[in-house]
C-alpha atoms as a PDB file:
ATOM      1  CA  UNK A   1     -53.686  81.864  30.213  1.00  0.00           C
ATOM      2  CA  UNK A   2     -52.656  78.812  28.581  1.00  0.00           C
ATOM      3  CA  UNK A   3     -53.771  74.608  29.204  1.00  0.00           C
ATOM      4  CA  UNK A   4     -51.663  72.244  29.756  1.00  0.00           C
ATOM      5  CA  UNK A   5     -51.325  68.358  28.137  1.00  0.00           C
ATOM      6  CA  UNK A   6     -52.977  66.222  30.401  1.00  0.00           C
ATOM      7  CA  UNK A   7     -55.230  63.046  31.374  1.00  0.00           C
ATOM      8  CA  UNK A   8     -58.893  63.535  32.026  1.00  0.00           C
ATOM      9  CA  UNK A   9     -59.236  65.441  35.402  1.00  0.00           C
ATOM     10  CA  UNK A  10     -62.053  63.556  37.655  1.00  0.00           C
ATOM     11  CA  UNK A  11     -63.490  65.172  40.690  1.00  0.00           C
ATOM     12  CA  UNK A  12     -66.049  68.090  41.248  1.00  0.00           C
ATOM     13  CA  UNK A  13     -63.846  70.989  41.305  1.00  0.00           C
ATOM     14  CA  UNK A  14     -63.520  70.266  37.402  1.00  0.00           C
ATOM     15  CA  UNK A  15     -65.557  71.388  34.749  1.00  0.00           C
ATOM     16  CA  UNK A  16     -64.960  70.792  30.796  1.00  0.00           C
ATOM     17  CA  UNK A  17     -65.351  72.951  28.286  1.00  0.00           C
ATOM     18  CA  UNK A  18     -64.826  72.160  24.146  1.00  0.00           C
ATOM     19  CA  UNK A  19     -61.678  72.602  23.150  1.00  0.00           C
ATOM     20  CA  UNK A  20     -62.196  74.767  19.976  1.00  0.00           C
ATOM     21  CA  UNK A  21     -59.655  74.355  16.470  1.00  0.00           C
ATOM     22  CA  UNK A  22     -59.594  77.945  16.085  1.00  0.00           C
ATOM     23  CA  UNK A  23     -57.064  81.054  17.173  1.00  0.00           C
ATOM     24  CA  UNK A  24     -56.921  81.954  20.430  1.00  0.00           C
ATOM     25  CA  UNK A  25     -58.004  85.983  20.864  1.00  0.00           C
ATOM     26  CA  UNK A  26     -58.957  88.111  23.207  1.00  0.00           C
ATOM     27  CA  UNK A  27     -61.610  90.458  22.400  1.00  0.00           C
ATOM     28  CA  UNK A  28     -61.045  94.740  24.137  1.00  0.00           C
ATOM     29  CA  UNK A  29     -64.536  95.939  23.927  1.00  0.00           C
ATOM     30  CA  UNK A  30     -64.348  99.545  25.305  1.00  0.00           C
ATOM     31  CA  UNK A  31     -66.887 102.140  26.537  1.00  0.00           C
ATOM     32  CA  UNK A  32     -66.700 104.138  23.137  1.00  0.00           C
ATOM     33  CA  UNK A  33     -63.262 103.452  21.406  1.00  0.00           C
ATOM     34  CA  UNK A  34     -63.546 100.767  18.276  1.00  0.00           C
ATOM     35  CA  UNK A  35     -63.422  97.082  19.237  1.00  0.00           C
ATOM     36  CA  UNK A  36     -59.625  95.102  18.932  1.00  0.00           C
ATOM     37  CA  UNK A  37     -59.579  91.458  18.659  1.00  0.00           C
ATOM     38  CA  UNK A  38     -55.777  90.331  19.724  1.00  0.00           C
ATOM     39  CA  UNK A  39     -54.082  87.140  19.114  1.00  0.00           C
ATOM     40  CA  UNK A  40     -51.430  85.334  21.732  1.00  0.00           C
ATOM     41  CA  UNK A  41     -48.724  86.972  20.083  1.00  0.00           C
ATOM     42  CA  UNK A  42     -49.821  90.306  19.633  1.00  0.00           C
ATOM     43  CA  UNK A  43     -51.404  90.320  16.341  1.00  0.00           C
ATOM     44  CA  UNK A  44     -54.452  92.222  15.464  1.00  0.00           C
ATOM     45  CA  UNK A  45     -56.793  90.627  14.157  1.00  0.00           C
ATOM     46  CA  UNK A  46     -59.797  93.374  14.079  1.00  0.00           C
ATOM     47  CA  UNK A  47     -59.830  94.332  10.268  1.00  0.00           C
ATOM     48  CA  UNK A  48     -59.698  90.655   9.430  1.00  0.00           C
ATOM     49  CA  UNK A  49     -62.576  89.769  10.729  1.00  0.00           C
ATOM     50  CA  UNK A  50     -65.145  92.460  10.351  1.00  0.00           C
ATOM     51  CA  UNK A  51     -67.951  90.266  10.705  1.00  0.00           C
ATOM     52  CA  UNK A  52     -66.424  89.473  14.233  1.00  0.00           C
ATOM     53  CA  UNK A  53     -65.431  93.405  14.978  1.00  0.00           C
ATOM     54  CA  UNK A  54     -69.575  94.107  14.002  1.00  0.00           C
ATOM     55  CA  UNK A  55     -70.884  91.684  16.495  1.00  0.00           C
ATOM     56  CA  UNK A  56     -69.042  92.936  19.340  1.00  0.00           C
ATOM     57  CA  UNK A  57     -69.749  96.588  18.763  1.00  0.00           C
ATOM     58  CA  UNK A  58     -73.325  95.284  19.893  1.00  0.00           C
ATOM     59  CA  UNK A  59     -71.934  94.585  23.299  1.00  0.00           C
ATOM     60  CA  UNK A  60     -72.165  97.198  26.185  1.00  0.00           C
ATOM     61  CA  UNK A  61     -68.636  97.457  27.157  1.00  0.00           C
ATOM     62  CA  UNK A  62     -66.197  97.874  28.446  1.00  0.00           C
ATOM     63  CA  UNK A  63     -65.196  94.156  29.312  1.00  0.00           C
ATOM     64  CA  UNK A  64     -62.462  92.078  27.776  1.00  0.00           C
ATOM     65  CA  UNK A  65     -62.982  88.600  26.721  1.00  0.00           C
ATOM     66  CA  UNK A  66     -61.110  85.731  26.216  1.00  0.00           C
ATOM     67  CA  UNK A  67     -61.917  83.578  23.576  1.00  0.00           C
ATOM     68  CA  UNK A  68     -60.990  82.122  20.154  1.00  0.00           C
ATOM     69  CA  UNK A  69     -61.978  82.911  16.339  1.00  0.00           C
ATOM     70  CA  UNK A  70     -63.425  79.556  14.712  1.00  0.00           C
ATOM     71  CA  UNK A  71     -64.994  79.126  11.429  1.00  0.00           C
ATOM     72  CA  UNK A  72     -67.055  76.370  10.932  1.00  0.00           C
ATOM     73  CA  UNK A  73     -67.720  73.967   8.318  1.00  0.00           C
ATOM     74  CA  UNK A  74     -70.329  71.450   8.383  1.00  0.00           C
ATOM     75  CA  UNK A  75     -71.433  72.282  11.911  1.00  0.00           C
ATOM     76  CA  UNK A  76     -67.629  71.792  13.350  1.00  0.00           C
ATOM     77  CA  UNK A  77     -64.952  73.931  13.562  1.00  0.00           C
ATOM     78  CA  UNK A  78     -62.206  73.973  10.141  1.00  0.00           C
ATOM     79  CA  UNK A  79     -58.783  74.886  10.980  1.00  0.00           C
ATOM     80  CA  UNK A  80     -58.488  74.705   7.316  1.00  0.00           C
ATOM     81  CA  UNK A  81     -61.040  77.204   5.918  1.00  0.00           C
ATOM     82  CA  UNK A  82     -59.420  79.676   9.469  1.00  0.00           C
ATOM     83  CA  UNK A  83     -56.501  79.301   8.138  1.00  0.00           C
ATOM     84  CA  UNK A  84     -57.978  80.567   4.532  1.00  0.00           C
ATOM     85  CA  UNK A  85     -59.424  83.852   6.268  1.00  0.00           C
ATOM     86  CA  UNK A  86     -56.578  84.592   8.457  1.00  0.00           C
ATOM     87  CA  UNK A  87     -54.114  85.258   5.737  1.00  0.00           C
ATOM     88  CA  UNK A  88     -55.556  87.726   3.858  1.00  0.00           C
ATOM     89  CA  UNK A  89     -55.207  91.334   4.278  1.00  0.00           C
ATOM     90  CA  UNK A  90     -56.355  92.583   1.054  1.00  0.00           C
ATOM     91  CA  UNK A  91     -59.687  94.396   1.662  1.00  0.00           C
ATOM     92  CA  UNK A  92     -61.893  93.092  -0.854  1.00  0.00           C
ATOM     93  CA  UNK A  93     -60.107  89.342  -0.143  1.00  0.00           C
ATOM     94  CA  UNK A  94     -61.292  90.034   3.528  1.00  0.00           C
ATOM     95  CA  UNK A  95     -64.797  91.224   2.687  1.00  0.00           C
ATOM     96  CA  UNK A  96     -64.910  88.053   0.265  1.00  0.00           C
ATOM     97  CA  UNK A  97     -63.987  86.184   3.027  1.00  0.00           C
ATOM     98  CA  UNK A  98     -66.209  87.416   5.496  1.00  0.00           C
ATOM     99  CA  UNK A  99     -69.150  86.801   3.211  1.00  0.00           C
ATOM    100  CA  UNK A 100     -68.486  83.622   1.929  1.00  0.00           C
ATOM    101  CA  UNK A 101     -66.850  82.350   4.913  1.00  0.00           C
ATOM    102  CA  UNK A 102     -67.569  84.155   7.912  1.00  0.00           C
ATOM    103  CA  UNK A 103     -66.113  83.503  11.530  1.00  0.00           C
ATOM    104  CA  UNK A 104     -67.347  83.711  15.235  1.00  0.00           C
ATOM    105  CA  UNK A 105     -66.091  85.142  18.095  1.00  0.00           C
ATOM    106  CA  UNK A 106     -66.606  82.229  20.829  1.00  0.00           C
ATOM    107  CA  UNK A 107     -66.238  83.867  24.332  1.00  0.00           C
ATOM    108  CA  UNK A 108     -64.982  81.631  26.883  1.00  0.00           C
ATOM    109  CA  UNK A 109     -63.695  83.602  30.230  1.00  0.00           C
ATOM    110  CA  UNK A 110     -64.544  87.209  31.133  1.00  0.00           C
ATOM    111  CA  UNK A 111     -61.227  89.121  32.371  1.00  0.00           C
ATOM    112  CA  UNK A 112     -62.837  92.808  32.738  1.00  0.00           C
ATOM    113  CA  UNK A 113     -66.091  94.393  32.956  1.00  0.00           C
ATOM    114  CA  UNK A 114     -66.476  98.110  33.399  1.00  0.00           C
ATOM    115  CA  UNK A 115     -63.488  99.125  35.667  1.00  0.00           C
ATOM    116  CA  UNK A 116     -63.407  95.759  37.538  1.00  0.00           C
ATOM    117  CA  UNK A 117     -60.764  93.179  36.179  1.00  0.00           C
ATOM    118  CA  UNK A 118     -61.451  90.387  37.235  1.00  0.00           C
ATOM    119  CA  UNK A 119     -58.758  88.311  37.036  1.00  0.00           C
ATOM    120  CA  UNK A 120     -58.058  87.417  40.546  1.00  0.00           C
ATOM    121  CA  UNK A 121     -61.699  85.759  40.880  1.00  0.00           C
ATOM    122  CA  UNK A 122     -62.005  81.983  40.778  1.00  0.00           C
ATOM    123  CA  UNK A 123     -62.873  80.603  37.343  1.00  0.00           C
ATOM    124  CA  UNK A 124     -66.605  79.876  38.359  1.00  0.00           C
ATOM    125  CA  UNK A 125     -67.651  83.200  39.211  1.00  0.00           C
ATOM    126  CA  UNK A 126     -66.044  84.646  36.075  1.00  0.00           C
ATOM    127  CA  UNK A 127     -68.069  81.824  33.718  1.00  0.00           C
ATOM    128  CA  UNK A 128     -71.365  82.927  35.284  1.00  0.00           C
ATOM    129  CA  UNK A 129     -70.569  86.824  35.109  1.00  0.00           C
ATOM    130  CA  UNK A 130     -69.513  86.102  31.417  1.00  0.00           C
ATOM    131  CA  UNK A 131     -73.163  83.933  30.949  1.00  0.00           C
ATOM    132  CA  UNK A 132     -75.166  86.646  32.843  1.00  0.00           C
ATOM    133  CA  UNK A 133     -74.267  89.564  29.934  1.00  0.00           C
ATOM    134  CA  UNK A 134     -76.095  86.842  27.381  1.00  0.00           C
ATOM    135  CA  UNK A 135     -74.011  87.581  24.967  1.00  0.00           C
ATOM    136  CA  UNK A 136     -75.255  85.362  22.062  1.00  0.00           C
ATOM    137  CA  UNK A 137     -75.826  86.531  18.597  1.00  0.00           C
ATOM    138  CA  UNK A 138     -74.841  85.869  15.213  1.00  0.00           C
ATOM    139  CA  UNK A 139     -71.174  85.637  14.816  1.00  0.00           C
ATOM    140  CA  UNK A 140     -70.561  85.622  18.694  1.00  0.00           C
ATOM    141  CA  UNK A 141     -71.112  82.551  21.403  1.00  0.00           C
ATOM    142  CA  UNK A 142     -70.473  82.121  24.685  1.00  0.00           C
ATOM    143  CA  UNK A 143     -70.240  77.878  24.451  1.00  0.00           C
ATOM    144  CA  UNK A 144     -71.776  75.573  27.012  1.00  0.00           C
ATOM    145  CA  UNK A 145     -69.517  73.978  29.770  1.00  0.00           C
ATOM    146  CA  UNK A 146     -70.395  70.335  31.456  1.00  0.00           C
ATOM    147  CA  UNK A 147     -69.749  70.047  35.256  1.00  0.00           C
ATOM    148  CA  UNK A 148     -68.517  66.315  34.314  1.00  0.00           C
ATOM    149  CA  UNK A 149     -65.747  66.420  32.242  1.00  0.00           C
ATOM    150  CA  UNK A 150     -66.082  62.845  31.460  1.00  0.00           C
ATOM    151  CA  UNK A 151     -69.510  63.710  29.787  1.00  0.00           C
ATOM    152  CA  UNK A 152     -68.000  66.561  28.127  1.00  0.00           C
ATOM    153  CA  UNK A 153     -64.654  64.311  26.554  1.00  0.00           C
ATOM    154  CA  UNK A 154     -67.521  61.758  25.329  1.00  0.00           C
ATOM    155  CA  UNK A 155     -70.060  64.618  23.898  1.00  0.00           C
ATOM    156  CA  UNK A 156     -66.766  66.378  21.823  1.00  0.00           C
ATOM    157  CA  UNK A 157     -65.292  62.818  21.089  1.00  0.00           C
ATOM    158  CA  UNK A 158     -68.881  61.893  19.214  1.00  0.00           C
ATOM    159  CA  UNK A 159     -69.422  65.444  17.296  1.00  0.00           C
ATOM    160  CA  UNK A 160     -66.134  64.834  16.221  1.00  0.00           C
ATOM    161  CA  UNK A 161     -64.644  68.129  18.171  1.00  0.00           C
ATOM    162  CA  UNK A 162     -60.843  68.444  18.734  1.00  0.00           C
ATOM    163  CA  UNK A 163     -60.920  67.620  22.335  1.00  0.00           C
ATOM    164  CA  UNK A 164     -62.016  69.345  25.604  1.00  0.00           C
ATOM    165  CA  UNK A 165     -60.214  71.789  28.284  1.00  0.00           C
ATOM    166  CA  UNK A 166     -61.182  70.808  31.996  1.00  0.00           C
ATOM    167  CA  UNK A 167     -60.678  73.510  33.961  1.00  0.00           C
ATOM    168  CA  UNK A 168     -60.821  74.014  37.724  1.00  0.00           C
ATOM    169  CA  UNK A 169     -63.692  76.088  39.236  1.00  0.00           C
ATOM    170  CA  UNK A 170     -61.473  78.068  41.977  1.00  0.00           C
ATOM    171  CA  UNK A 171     -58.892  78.681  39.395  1.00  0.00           C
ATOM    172  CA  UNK A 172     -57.289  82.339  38.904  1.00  0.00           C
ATOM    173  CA  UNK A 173     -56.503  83.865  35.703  1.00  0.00           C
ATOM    174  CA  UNK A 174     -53.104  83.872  35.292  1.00  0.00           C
ATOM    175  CA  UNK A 175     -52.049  85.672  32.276  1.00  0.00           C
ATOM    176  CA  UNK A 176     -49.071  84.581  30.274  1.00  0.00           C
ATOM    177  CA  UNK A 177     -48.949  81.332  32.264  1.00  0.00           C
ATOM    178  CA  UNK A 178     -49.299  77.474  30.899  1.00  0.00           C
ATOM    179  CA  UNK A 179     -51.175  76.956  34.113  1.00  0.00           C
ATOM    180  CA  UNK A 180     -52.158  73.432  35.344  1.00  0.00           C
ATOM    181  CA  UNK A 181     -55.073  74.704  36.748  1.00  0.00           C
ATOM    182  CA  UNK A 182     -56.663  74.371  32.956  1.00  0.00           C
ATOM    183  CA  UNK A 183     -55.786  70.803  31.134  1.00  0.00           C
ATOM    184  CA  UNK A 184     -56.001  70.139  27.229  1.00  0.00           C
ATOM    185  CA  UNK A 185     -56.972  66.376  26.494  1.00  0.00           C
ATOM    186  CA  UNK A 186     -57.032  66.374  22.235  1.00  0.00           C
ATOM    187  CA  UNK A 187     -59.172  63.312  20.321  1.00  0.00           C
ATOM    188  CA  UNK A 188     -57.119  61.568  18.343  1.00  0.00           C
ATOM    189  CA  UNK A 189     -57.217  59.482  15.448  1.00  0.00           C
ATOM    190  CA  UNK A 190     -55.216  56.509  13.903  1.00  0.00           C
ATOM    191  CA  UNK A 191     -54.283  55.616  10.317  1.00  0.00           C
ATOM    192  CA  UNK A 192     -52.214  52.369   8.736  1.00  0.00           C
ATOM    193  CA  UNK A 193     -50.046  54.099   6.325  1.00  0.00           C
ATOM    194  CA  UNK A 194     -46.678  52.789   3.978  1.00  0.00           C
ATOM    195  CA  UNK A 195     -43.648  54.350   3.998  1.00  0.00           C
ATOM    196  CA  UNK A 196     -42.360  55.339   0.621  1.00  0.00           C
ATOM    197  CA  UNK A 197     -39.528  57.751   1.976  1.00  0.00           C
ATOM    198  CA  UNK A 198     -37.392  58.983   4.194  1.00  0.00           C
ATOM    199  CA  UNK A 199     -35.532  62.525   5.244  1.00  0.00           C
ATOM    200  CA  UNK A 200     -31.925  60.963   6.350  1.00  0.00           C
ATOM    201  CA  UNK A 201     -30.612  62.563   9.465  1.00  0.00           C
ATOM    202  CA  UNK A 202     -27.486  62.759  11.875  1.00  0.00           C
ATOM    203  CA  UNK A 203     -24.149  62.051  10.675  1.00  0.00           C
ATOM    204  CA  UNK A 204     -23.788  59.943   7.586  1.00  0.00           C
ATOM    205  CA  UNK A 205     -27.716  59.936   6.924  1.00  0.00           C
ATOM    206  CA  UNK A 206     -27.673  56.932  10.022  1.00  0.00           C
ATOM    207  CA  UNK A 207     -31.021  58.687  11.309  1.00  0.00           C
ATOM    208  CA  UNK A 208     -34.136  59.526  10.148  1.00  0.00           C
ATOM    209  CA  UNK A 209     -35.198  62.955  10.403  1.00  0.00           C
ATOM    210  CA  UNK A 210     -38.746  61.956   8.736  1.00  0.00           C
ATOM    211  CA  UNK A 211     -40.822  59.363   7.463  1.00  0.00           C
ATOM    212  CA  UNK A 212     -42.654  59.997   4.319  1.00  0.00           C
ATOM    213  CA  UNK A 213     -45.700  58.068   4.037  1.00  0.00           C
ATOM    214  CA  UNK A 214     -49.026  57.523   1.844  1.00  0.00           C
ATOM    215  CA  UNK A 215     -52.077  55.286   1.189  1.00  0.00           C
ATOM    216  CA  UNK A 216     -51.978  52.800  -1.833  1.00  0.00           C
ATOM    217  CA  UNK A 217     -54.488  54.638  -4.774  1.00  0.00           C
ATOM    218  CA  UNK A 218     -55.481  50.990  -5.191  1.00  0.00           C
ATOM    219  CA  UNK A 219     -54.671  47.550  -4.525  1.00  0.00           C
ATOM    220  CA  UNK A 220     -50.812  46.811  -5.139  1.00  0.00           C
ATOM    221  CA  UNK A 221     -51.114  50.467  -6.410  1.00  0.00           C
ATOM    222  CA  UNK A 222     -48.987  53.961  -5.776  1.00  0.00           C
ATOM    223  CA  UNK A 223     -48.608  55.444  -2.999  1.00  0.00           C
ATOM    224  CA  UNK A 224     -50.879  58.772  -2.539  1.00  0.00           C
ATOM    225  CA  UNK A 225     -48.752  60.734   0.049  1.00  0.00           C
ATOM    226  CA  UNK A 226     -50.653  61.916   3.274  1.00  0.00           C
ATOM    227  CA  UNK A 227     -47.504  63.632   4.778  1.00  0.00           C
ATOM    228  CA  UNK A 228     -44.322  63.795   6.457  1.00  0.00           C
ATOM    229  CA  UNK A 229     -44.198  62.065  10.157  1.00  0.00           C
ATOM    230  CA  UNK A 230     -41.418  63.249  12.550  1.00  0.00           C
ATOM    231  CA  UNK A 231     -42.939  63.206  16.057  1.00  0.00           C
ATOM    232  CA  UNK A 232     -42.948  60.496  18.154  1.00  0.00           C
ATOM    233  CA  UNK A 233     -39.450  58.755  17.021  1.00  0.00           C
ATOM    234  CA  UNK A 234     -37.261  57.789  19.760  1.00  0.00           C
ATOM    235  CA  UNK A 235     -33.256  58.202  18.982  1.00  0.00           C
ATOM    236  CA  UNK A 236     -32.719  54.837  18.807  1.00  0.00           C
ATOM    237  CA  UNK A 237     -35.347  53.619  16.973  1.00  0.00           C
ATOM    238  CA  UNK A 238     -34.708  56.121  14.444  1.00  0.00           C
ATOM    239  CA  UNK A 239     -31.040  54.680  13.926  1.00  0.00           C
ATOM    240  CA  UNK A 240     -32.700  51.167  13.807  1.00  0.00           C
ATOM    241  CA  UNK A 241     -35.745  52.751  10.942  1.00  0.00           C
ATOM    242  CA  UNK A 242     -32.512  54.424   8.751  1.00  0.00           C
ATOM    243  CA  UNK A 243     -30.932  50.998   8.331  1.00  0.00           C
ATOM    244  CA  UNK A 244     -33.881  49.149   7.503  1.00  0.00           C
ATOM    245  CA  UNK A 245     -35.161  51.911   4.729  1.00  0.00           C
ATOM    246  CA  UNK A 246     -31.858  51.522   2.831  1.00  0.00           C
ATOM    247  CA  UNK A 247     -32.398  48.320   3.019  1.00  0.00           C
ATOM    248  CA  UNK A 248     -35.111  48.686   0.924  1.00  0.00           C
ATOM    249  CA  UNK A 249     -34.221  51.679  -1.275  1.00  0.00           C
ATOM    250  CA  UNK A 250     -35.190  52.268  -5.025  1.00  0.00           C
ATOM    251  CA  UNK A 251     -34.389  54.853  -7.325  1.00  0.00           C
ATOM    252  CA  UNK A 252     -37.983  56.135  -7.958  1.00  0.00           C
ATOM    253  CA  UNK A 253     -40.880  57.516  -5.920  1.00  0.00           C
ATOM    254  CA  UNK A 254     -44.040  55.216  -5.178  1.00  0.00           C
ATOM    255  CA  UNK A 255     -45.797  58.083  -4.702  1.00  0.00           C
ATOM    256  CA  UNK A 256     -48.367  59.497  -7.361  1.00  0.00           C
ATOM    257  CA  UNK A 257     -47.125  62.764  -6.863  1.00  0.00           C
ATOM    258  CA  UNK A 258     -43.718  64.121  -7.830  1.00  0.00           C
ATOM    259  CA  UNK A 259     -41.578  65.681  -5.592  1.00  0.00           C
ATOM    260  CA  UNK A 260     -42.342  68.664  -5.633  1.00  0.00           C
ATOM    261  CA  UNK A 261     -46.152  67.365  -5.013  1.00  0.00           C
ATOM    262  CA  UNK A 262     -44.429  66.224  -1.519  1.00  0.00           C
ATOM    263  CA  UNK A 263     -44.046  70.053  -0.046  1.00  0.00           C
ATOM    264  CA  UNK A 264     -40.399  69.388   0.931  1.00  0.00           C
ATOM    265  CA  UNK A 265     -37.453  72.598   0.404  1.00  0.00           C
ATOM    266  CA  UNK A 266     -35.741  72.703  -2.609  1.00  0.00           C
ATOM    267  CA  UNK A 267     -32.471  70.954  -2.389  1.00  0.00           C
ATOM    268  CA  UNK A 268     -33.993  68.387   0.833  1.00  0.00           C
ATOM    269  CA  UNK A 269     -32.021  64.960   1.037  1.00  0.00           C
ATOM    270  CA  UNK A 270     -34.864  62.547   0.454  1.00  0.00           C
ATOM    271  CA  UNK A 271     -34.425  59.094  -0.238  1.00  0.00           C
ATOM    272  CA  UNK A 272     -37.281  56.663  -1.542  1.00  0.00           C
ATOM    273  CA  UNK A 273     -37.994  52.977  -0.462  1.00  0.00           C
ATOM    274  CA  UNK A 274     -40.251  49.903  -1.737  1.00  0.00           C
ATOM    275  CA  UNK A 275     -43.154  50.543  -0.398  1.00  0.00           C
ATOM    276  CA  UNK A 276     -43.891  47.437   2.152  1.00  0.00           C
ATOM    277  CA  UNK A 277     -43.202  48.703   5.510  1.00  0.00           C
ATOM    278  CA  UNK A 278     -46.583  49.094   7.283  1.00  0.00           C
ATOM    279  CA  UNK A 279     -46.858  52.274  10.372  1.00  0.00           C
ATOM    280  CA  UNK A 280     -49.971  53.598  12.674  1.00  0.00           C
ATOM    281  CA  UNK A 281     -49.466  57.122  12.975  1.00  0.00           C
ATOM    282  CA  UNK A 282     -52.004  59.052  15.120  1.00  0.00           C
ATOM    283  CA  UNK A 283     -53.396  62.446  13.542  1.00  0.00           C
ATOM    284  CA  UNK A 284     -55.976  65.300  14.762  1.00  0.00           C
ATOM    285  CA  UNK A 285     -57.972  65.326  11.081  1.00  0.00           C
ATOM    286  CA  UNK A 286     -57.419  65.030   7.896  1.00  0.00           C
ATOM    287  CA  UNK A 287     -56.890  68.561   5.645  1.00  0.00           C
ATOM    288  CA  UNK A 288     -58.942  69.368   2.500  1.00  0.00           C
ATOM    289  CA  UNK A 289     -56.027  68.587   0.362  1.00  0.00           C
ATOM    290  CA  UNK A 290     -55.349  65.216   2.013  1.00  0.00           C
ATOM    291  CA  UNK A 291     -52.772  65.382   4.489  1.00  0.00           C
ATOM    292  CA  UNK A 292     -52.951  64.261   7.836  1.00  0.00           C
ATOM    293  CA  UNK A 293     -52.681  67.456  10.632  1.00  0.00           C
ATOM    294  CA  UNK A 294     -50.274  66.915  13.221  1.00  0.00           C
ATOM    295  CA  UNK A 295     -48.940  63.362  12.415  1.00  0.00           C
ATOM    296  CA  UNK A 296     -47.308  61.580  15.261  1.00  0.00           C
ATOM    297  CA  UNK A 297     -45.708  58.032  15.065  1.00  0.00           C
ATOM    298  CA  UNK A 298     -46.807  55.652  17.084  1.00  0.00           C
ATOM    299  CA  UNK A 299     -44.367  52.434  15.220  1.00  0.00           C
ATOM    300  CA  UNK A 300     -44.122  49.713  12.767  1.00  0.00           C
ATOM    301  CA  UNK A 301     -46.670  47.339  12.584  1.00  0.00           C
ATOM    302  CA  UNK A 302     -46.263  43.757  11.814  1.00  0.00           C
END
């Protein structure tokens, strides 16, 4: 079952929960049979995460879980050092991993237990059948949940979380479904960046495809680039953006890093401008190597 982009639900039928930068899994905890741990899409994730796999073998099942795998860094949650773990399928690389970097299992909804799915029950009774197995241990959480989700938005907003999921207490699990019954509300943040290049799009390069954009190294400096921005354009502001970059084109990069620092495909049109057009661009964090995660522009600023 899958949230929805929303506002802030008010009302008491709502509760929030954290919304957690991780991959969504469910965890198949059988009677005797090894524990699976399976992504949205099918993927197994079991042998990747054998410090996950260990923990739930210490559960009574069966039951199935849903939940997420998060690794965390600094006491929150690092898409970043996930994404590091999730990749590798060499076994020493994943014993490395789970050593050095190990993951948890957090365990947010409970969809079976024994030979009693569960599914059709309102999202209440599940939470509190899923808090009664006290599952806690290391590697494995069940999370708290706040029956204001106004509380819960300001408590994830100052431990710098990614956001929080309200959810509906009478709710059914729907499988498979982007359900309105649970909402995603993301914190996000805003930078003042400088273009220094563009991706030209539609016929005759009159569009832009892309902004690329960066933070001055120092006063009057180069440009260190922070990403690509292509969310968030409307068509015809993106007609009125191409004429004003080649306006303002040069020949050379303001970035410090060369193009092929910039991550684009071989053989990508880019073009490069003087950098002294000013955007706000919102972002979810910034990555270990200094690029903003999920860029979306918001416009020009004066």
């Amino acid at each position: 079952m899958l949230a929805t982009a929303g506002r802030l639900p008010f009302g008491p039928e709502w509760v929030g929960e954290v919304k957690w930068d991780g991959v969504r899994c469910v965890a198949y905890i059988p009677k005797a049979a090894p524990v699976r741990l399976i992504g949205r899409r099918g993927t197994d994730y079991t042998d990747r995460f054998p410090e996950v796999a260990e923990a739930l073998t210490e559960v009574r099942g069966p039951l199935v879980a849903d939940g997420e795998l998060v690794v965390m860094r600094g006491g929150t949650p690092s898409f970043a050092a996930l994404q590091g773990r999730i990749h590798r399928t060499r076994p020493a690389a994943i014993q490395a991993g789970a050593t050095a970097v190990p993951a948890l299992f957090v365990a947010f909804d409970l969809l079976h237990i024994g030979e009693q799915p569960l599914l059709a029950e309102p999202y209440a009774r599940r939470r509190q059948r899923l808090e009664d197995l006290e599952l806690e241990r290391p590697n494995l959480r069940v999370p708290p949940t706040w029956n204001s989700v106004t509380e819960a938005f300001g408590w994830t907003r100052e431990h710098s979380l990614e956001g929080v999921v309200a959810k509906r207490t009478d709710s059914p699990y729907r499988p498979g479904t982007r359900s309105r019954d649970w909402v995603k509300i993301k914190h996000l943040r805003t930078a003042d960046v400088v273009i220094g290049g563009w991706l030209p799009g539609g016929p005759g390069g009159t569009s832009v495809r892309a902004v690329l954009v960066g933070i001055p190294d120092k006063p009057g400096g180069r440009l260190l680039f922070v990403g690509a921005v292509s969310s968030g354009m409307a068509g015809p502001e993106r007609r009125a953006l191409a004429a004003a970059l080649r306006r303002i084109a040069v020949p050379v990069s303001p970035f410090t890093a060369g193009r092929s620092g910039l991550g684009l495909p071989q053989g990508t049109e880019v073009g490069f401008v003087h950098p002294e057009l000013h955007a706000e661009v919102e972002f979810l964090e910034l990555t270990d190597d200094g690029r903003l995660r999920q860029p979306v522009w918001k416009g020009l600023r004066g």
